[in-house]
N, C-alpha and C. Protein backbone atom coordinates (compact mmCIF):
# COMPACT_ATOMS: atom_id res chain seq x y z
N UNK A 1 167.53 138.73 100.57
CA UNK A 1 168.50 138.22 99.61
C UNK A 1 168.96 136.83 100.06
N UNK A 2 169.07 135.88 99.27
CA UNK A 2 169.65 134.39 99.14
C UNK A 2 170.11 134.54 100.63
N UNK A 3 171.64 135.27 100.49
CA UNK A 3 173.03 135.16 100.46
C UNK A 3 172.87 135.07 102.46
N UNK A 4 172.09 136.31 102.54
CA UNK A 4 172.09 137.33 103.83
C UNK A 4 171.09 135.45 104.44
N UNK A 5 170.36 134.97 103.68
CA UNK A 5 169.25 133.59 104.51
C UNK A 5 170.41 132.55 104.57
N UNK A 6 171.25 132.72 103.45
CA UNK A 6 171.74 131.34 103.86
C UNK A 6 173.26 131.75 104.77
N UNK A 7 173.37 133.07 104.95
CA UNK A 7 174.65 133.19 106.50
C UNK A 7 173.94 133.15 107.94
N UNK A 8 172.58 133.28 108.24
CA UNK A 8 171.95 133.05 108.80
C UNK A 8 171.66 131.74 109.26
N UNK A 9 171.63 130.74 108.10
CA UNK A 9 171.19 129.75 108.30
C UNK A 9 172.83 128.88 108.53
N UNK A 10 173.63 129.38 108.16
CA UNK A 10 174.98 128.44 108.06
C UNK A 10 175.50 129.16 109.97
N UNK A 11 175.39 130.37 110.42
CA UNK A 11 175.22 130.74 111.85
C UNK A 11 174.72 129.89 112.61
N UNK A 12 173.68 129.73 112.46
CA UNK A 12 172.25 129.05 113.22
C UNK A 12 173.19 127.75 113.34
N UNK A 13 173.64 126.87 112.26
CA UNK A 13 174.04 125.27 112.14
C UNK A 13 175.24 125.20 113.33
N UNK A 14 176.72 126.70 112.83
CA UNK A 14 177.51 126.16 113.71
C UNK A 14 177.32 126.34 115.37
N UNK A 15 176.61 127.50 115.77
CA UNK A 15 176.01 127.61 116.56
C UNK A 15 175.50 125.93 117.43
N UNK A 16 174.55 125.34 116.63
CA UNK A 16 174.42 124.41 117.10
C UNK A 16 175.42 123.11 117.31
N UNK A 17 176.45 123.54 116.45
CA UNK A 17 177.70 122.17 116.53
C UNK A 17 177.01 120.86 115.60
N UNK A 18 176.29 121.71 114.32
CA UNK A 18 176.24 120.85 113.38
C UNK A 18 177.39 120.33 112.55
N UNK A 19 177.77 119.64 112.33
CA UNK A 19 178.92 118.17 111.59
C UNK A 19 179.13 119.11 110.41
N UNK A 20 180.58 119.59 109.95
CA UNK A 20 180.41 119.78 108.31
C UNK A 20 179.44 118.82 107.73
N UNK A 21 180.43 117.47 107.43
CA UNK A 21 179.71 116.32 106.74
C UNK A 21 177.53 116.30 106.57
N UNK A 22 177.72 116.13 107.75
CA UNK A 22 176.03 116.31 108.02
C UNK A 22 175.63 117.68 107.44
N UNK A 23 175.98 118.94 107.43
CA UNK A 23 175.36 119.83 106.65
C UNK A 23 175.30 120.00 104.91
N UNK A 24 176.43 119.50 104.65
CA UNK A 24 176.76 119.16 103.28
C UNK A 24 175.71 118.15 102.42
N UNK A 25 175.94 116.96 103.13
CA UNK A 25 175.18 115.77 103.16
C UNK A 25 173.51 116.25 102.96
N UNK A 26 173.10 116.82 104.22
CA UNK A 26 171.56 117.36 104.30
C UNK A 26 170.85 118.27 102.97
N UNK A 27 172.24 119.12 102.94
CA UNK A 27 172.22 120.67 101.83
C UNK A 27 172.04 119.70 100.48
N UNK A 28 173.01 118.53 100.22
CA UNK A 28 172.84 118.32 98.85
C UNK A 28 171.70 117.49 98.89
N UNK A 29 171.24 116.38 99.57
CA UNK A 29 170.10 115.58 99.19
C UNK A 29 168.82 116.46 99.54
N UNK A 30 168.70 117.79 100.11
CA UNK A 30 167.64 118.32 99.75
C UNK A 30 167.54 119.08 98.20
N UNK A 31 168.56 119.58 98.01
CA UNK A 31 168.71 119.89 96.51
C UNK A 31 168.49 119.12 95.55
N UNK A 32 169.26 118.11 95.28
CA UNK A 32 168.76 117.08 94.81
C UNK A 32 167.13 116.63 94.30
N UNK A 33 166.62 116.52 95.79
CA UNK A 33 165.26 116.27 95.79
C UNK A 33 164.47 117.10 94.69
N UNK A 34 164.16 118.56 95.21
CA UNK A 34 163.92 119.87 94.61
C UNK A 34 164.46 119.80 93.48
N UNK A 35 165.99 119.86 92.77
CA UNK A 35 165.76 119.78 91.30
C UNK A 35 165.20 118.63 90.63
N UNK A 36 164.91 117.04 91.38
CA UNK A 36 164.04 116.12 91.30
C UNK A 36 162.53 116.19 90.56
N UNK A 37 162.23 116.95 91.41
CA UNK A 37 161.18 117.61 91.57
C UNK A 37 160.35 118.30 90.34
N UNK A 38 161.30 119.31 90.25
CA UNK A 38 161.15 120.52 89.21
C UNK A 38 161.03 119.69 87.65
N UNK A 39 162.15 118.52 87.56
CA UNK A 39 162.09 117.94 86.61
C UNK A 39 161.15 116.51 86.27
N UNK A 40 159.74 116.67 87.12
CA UNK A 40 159.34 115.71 87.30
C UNK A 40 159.89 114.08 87.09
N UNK A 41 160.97 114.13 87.52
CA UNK A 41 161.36 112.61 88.15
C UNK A 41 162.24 112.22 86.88
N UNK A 42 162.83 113.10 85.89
CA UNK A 42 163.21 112.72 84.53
C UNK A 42 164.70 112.64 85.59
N UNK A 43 165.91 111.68 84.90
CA UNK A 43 166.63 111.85 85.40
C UNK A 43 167.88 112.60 84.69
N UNK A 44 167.81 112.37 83.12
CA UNK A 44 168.29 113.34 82.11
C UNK A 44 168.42 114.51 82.45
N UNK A 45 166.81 115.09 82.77
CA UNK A 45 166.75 116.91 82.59
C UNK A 45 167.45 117.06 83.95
N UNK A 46 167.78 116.21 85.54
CA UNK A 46 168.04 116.29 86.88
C UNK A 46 169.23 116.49 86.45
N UNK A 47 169.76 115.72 86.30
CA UNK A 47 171.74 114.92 86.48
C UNK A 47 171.77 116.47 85.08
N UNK A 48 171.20 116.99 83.99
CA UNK A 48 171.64 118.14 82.97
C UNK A 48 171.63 119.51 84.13
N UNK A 49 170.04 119.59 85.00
CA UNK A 49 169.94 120.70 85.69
C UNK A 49 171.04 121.04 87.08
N UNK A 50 171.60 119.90 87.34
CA UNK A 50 172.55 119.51 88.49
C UNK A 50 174.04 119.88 87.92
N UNK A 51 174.31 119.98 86.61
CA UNK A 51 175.27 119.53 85.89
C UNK A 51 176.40 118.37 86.84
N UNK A 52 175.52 117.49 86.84
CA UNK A 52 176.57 116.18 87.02
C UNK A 52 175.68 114.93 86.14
N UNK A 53 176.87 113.99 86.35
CA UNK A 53 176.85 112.97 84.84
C UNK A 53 175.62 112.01 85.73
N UNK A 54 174.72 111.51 84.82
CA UNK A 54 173.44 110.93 85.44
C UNK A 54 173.82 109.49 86.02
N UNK A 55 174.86 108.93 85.86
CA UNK A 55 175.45 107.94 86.66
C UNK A 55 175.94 108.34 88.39
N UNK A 56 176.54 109.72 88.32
CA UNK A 56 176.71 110.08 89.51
C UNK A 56 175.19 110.37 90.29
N UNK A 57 174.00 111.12 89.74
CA UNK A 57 172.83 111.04 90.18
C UNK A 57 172.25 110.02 90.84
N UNK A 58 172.17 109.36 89.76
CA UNK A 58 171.82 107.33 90.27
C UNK A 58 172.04 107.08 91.69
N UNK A 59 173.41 107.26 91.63
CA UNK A 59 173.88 106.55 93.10
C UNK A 59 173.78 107.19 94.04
N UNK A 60 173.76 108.84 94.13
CA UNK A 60 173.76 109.67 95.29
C UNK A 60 171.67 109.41 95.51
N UNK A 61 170.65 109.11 94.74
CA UNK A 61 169.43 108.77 94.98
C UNK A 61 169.93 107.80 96.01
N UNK A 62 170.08 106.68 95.42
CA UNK A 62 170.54 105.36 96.11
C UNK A 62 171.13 105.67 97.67
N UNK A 63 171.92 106.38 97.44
CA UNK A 63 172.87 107.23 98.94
C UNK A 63 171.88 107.46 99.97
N UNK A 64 171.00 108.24 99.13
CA UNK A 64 169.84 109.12 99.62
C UNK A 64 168.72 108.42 100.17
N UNK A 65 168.65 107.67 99.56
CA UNK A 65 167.32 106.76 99.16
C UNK A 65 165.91 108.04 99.03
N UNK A 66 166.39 108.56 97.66
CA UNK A 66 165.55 109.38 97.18
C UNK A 66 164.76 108.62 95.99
N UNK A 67 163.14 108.71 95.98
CA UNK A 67 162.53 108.31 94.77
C UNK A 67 162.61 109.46 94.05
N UNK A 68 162.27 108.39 92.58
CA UNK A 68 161.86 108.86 91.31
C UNK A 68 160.34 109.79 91.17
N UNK A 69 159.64 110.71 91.12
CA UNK A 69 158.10 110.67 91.36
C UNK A 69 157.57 110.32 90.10
């Protein structure tokens, strides 16, 4: 189940004395990427599947320095 991988995986982080910021940071620009992804590089169907406004998308790429594919 999701839930049971990702207490595991949020264990594992503090365990290591991973940064809130830095896990947050990591967690969303891999998401990002992946719904990127899924939506082959549209940024409409991303910033709709993300539900955030595609201006906020824009800039967290930029943040990211995530491409378009």
């Amino acid at each position: 189940m999701i839930s049971e991988r990702l207490e595991r995986l949020v264990e594992e982080m503090v365990e290591r004395g991973v940064n809130f910021e830095d896990a947050v940071r990591e967690f969303e620009k891999r998401f990002i990427s992946r719904v990127l992804t899924n939506c082959d590089g549209s940024l409409t169907k991303t910033s709709d599947a993300l539900g955030i406004h595609r201006n906020t998308l824009t800039r967290k790429l930029s943040a990211y320095k995530l491409k378009r594919r």
